[in-house]
PDB file of N, CA and C in Angstrom:
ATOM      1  N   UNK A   1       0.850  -1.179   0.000  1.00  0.00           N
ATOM      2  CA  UNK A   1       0.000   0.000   0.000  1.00  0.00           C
ATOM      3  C   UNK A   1       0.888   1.232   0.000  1.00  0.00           C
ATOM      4  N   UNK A   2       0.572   1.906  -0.802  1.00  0.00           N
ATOM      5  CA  UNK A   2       1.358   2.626  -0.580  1.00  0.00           C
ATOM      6  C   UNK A   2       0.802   4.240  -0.029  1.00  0.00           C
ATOM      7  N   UNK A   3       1.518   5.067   1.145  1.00  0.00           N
ATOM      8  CA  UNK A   3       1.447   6.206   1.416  1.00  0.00           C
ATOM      9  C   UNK A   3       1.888   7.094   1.930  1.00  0.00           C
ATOM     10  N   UNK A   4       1.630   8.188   2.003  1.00  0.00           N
ATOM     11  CA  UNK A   4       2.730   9.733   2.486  1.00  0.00           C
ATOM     12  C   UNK A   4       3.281   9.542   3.874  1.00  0.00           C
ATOM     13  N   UNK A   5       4.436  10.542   3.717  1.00  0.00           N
ATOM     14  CA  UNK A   5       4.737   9.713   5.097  1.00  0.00           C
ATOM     15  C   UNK A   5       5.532  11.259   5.331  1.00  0.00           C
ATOM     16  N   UNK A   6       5.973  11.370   6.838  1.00  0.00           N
ATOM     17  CA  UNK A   6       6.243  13.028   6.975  1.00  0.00           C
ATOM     18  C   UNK A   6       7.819  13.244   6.573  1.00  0.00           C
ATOM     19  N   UNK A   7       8.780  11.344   7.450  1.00  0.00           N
ATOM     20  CA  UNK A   7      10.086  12.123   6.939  1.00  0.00           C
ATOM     21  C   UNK A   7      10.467  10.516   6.307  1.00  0.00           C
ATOM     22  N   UNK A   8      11.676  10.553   5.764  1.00  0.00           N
ATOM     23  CA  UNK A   8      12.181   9.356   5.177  1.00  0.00           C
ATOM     24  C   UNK A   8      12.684   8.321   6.382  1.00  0.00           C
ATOM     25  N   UNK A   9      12.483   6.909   6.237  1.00  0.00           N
ATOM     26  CA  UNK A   9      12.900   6.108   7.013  1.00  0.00           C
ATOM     27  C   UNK A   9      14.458   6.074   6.679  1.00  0.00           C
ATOM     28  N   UNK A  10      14.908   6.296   5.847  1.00  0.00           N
ATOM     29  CA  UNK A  10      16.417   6.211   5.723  1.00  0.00           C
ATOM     30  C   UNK A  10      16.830   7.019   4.619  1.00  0.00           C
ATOM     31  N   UNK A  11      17.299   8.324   5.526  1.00  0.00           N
ATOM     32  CA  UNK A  11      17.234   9.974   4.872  1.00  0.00           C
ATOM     33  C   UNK A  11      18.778   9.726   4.103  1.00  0.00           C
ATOM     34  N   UNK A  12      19.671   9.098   4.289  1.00  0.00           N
ATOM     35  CA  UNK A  12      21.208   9.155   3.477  1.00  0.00           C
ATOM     36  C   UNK A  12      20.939   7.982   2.206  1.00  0.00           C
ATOM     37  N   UNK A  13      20.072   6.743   2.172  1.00  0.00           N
ATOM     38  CA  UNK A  13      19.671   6.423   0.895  1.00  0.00           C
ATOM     39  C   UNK A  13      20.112   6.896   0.187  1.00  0.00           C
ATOM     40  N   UNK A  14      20.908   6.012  -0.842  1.00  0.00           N
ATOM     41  CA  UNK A  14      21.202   6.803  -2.072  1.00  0.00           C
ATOM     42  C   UNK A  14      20.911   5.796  -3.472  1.00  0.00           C
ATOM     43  N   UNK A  15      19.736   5.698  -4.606  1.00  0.00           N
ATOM     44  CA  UNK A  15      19.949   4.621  -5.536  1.00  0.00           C
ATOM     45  C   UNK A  15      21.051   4.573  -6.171  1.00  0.00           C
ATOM     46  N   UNK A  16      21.315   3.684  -7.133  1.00  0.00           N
ATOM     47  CA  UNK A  16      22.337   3.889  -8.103  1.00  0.00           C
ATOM     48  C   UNK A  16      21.621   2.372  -8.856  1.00  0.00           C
ATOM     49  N   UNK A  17      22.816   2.171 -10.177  1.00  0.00           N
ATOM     50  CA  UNK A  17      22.545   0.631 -10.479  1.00  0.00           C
ATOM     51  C   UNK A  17      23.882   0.641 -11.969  1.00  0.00           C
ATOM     52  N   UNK A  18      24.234  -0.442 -11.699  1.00  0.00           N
ATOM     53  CA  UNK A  18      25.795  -1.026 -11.809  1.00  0.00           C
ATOM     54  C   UNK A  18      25.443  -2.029 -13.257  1.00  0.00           C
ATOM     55  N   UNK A  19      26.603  -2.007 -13.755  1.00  0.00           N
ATOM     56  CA  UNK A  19      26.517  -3.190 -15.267  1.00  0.00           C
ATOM     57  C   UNK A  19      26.472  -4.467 -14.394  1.00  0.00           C
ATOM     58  N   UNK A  20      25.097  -4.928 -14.672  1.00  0.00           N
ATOM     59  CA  UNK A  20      25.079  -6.165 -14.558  1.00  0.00           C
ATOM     60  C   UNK A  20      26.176  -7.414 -14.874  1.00  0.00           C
ATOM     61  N   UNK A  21      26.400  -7.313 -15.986  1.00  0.00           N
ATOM     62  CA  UNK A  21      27.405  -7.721 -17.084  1.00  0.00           C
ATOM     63  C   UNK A  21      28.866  -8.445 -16.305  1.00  0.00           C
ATOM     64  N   UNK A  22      29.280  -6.949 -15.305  1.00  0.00           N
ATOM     65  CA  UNK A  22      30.669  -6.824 -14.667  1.00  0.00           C
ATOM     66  C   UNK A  22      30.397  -7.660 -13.841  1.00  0.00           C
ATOM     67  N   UNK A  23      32.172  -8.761 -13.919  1.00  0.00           N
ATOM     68  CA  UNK A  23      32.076  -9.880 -12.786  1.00  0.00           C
ATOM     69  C   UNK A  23      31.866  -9.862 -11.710  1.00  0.00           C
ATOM     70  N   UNK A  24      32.070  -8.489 -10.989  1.00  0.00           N
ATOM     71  CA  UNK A  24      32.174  -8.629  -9.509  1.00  0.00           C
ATOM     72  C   UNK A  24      30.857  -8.495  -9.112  1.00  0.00           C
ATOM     73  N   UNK A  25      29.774  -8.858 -10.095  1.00  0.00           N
ATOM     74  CA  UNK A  25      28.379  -9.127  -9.451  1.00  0.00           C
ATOM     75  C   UNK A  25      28.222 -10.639  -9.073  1.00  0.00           C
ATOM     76  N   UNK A  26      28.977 -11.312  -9.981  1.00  0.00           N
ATOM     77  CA  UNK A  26      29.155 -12.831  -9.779  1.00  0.00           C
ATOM     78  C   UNK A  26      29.463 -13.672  -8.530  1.00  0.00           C
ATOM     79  N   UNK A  27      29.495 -12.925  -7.939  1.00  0.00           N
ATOM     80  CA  UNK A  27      29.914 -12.851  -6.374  1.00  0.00           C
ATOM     81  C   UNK A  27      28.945 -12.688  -4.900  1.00  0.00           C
ATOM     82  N   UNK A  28      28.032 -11.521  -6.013  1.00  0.00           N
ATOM     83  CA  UNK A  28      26.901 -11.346  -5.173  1.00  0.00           C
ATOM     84  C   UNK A  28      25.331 -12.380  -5.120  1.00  0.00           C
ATOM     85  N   UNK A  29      25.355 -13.339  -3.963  1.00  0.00           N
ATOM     86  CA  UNK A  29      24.500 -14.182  -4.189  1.00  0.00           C
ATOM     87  C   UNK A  29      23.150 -13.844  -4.774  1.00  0.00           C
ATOM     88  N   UNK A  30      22.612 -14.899  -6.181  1.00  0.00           N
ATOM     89  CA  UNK A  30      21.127 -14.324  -6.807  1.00  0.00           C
ATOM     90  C   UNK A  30      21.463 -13.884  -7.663  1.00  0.00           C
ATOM     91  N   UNK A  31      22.560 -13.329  -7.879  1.00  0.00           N
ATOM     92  CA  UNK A  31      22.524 -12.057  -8.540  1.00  0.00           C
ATOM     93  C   UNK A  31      22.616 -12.925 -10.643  1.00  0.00           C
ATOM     94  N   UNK A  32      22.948 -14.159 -10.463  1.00  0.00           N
ATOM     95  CA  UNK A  32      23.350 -14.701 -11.714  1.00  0.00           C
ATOM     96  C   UNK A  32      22.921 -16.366 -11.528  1.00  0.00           C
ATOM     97  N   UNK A  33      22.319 -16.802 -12.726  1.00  0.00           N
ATOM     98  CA  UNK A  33      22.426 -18.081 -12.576  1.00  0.00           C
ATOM     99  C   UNK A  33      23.600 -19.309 -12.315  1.00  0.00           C
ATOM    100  N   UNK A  34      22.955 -20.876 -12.420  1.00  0.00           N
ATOM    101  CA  UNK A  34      24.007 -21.385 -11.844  1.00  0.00           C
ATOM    102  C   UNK A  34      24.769 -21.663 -13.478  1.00  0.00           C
ATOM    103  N   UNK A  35      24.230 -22.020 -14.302  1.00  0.00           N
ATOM    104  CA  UNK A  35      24.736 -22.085 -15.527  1.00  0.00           C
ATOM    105  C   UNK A  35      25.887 -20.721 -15.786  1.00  0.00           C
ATOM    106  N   UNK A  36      25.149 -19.270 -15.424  1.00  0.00           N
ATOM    107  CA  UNK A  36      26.435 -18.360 -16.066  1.00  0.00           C
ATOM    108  C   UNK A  36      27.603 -18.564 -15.111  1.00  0.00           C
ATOM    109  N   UNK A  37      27.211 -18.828 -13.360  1.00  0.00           N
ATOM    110  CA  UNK A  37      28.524 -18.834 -12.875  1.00  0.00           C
ATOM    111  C   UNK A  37      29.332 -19.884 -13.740  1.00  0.00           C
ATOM    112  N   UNK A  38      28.980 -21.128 -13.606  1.00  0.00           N
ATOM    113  CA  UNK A  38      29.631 -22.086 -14.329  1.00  0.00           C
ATOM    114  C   UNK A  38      30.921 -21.448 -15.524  1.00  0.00           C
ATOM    115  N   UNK A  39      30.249 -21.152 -16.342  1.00  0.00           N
ATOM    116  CA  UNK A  39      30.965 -20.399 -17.861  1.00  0.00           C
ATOM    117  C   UNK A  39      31.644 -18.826 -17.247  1.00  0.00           C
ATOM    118  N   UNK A  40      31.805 -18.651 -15.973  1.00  0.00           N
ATOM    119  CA  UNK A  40      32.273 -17.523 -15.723  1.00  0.00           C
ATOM    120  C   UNK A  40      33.511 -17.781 -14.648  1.00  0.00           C
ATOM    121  N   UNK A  41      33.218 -19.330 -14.213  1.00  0.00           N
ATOM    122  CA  UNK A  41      34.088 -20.032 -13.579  1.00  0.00           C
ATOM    123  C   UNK A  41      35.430 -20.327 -14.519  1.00  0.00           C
ATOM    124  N   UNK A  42      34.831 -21.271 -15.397  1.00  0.00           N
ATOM    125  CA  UNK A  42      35.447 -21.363 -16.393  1.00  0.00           C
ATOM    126  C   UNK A  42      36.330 -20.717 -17.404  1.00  0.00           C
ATOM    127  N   UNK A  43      35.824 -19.691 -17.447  1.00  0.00           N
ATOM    128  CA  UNK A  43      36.656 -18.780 -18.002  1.00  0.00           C
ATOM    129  C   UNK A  43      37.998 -18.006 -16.789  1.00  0.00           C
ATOM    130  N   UNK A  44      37.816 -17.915 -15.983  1.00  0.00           N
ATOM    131  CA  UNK A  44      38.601 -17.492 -14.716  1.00  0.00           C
ATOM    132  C   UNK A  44      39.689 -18.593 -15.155  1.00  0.00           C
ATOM    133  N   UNK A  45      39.121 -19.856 -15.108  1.00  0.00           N
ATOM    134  CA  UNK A  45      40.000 -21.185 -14.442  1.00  0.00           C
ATOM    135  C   UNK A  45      41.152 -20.571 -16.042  1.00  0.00           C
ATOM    136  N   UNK A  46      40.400 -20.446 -16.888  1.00  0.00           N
ATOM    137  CA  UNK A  46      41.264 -20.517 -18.080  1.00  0.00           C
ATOM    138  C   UNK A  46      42.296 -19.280 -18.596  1.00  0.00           C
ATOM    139  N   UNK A  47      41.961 -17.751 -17.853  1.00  0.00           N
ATOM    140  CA  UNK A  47      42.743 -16.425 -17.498  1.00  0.00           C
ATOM    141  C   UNK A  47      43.826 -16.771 -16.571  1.00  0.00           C
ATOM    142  N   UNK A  48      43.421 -17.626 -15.952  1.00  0.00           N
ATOM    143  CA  UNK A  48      44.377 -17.472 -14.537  1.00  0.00           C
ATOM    144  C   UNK A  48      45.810 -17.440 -14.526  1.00  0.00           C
ATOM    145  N   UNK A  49      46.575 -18.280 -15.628  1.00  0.00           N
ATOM    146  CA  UNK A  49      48.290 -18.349 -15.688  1.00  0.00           C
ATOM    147  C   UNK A  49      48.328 -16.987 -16.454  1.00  0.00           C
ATOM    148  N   UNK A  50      47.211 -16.319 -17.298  1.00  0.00           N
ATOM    149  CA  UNK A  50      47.756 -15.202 -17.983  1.00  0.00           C
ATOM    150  C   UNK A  50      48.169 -13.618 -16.752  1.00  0.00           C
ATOM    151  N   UNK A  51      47.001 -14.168 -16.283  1.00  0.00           N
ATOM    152  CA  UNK A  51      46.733 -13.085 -14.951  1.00  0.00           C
ATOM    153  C   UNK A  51      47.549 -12.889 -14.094  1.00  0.00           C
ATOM    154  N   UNK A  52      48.350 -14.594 -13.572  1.00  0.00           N
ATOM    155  CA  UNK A  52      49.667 -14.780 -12.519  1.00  0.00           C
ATOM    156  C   UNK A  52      50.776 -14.218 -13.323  1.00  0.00           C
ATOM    157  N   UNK A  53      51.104 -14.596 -14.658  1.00  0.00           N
ATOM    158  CA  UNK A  53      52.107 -13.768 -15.374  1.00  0.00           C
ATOM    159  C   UNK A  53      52.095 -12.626 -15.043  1.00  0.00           C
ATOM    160  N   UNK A  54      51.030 -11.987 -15.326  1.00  0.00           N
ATOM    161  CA  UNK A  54      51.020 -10.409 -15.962  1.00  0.00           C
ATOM    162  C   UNK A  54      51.429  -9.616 -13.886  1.00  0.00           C
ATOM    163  N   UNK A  55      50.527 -10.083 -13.332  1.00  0.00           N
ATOM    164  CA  UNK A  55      50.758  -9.730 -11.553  1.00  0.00           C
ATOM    165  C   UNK A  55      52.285 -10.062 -11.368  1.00  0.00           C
ATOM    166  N   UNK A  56      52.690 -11.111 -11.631  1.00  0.00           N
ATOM    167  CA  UNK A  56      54.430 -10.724 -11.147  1.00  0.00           C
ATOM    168  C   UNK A  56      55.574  -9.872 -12.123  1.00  0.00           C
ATOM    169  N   UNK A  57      54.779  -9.444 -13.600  1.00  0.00           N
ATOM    170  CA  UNK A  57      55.902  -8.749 -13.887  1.00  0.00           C
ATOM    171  C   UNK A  57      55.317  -7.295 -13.536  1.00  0.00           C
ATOM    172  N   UNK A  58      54.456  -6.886 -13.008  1.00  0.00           N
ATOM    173  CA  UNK A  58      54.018  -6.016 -12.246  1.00  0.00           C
ATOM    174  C   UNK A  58      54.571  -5.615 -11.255  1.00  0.00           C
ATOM    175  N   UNK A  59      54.635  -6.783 -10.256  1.00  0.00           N
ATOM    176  CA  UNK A  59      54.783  -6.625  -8.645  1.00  0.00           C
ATOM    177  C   UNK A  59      56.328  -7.070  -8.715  1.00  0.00           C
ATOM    178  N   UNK A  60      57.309  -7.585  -9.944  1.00  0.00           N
ATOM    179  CA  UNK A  60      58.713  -7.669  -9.996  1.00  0.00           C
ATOM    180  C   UNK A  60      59.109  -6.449 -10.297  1.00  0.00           C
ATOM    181  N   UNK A  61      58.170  -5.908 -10.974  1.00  0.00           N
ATOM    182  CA  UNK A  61      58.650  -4.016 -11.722  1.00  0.00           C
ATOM    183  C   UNK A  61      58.902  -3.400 -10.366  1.00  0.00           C
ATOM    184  N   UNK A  62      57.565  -3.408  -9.317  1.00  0.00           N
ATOM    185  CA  UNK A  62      57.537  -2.455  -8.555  1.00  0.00           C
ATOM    186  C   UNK A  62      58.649  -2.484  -7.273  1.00  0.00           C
ATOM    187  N   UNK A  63      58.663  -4.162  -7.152  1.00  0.00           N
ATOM    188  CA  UNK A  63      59.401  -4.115  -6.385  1.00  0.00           C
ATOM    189  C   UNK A  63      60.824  -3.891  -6.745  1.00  0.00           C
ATOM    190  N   UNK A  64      61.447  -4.107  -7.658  1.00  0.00           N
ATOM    191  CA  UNK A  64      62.789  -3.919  -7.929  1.00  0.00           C
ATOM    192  C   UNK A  64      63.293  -2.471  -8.086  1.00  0.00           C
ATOM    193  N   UNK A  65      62.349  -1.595  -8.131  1.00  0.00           N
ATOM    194  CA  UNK A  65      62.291  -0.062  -8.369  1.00  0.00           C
ATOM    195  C   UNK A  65      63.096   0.695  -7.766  1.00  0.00           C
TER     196      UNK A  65
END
C-alpha cells in the first residue's frame, strides 16, 4: 500500500545501479544463474596463468624499483 509519510525512514539512501554484465556481481548471491557462474568459472579457471604472469611482472617491476 502505498502512502505519504512526513520524513524518510532512511534519509542518506542513495539509488544507483551497476553493469550487470561486470564480474564482480558474480559474487553477489542471486545475482546470476548457476549455468552463467559455471561459464564464468570457467573462463577465470582458463585467465588465470595469464593473470599470474602479468601480476608478477608487475609486482617484480615495482618491487625492484
Amino acid at each position: 500500500v502505498d502512502s505519504e509519510v512526513d520524513e524518510k525512514l532512511f534519509p542518506n539512501w542513495q539509488m544507483g545501479f551497476g553493469d550487470l554484465a561486470d564480474p564482480v556481481w558474480s559474487f553477489v548471491p542471486g545475482m546470476i544463474d548457476d549455468d552463467e557462474k559455471q561459464g564464468r568459472l570457467e573462463l577465470l579457471a582458463q585467465t588465470i596463468p595469464d593473470l599470474a604472469e602479468h601480476l608478477n611482472n608487475v609486482m617484480g617491476k615495482t618491487q625492484g624499483e
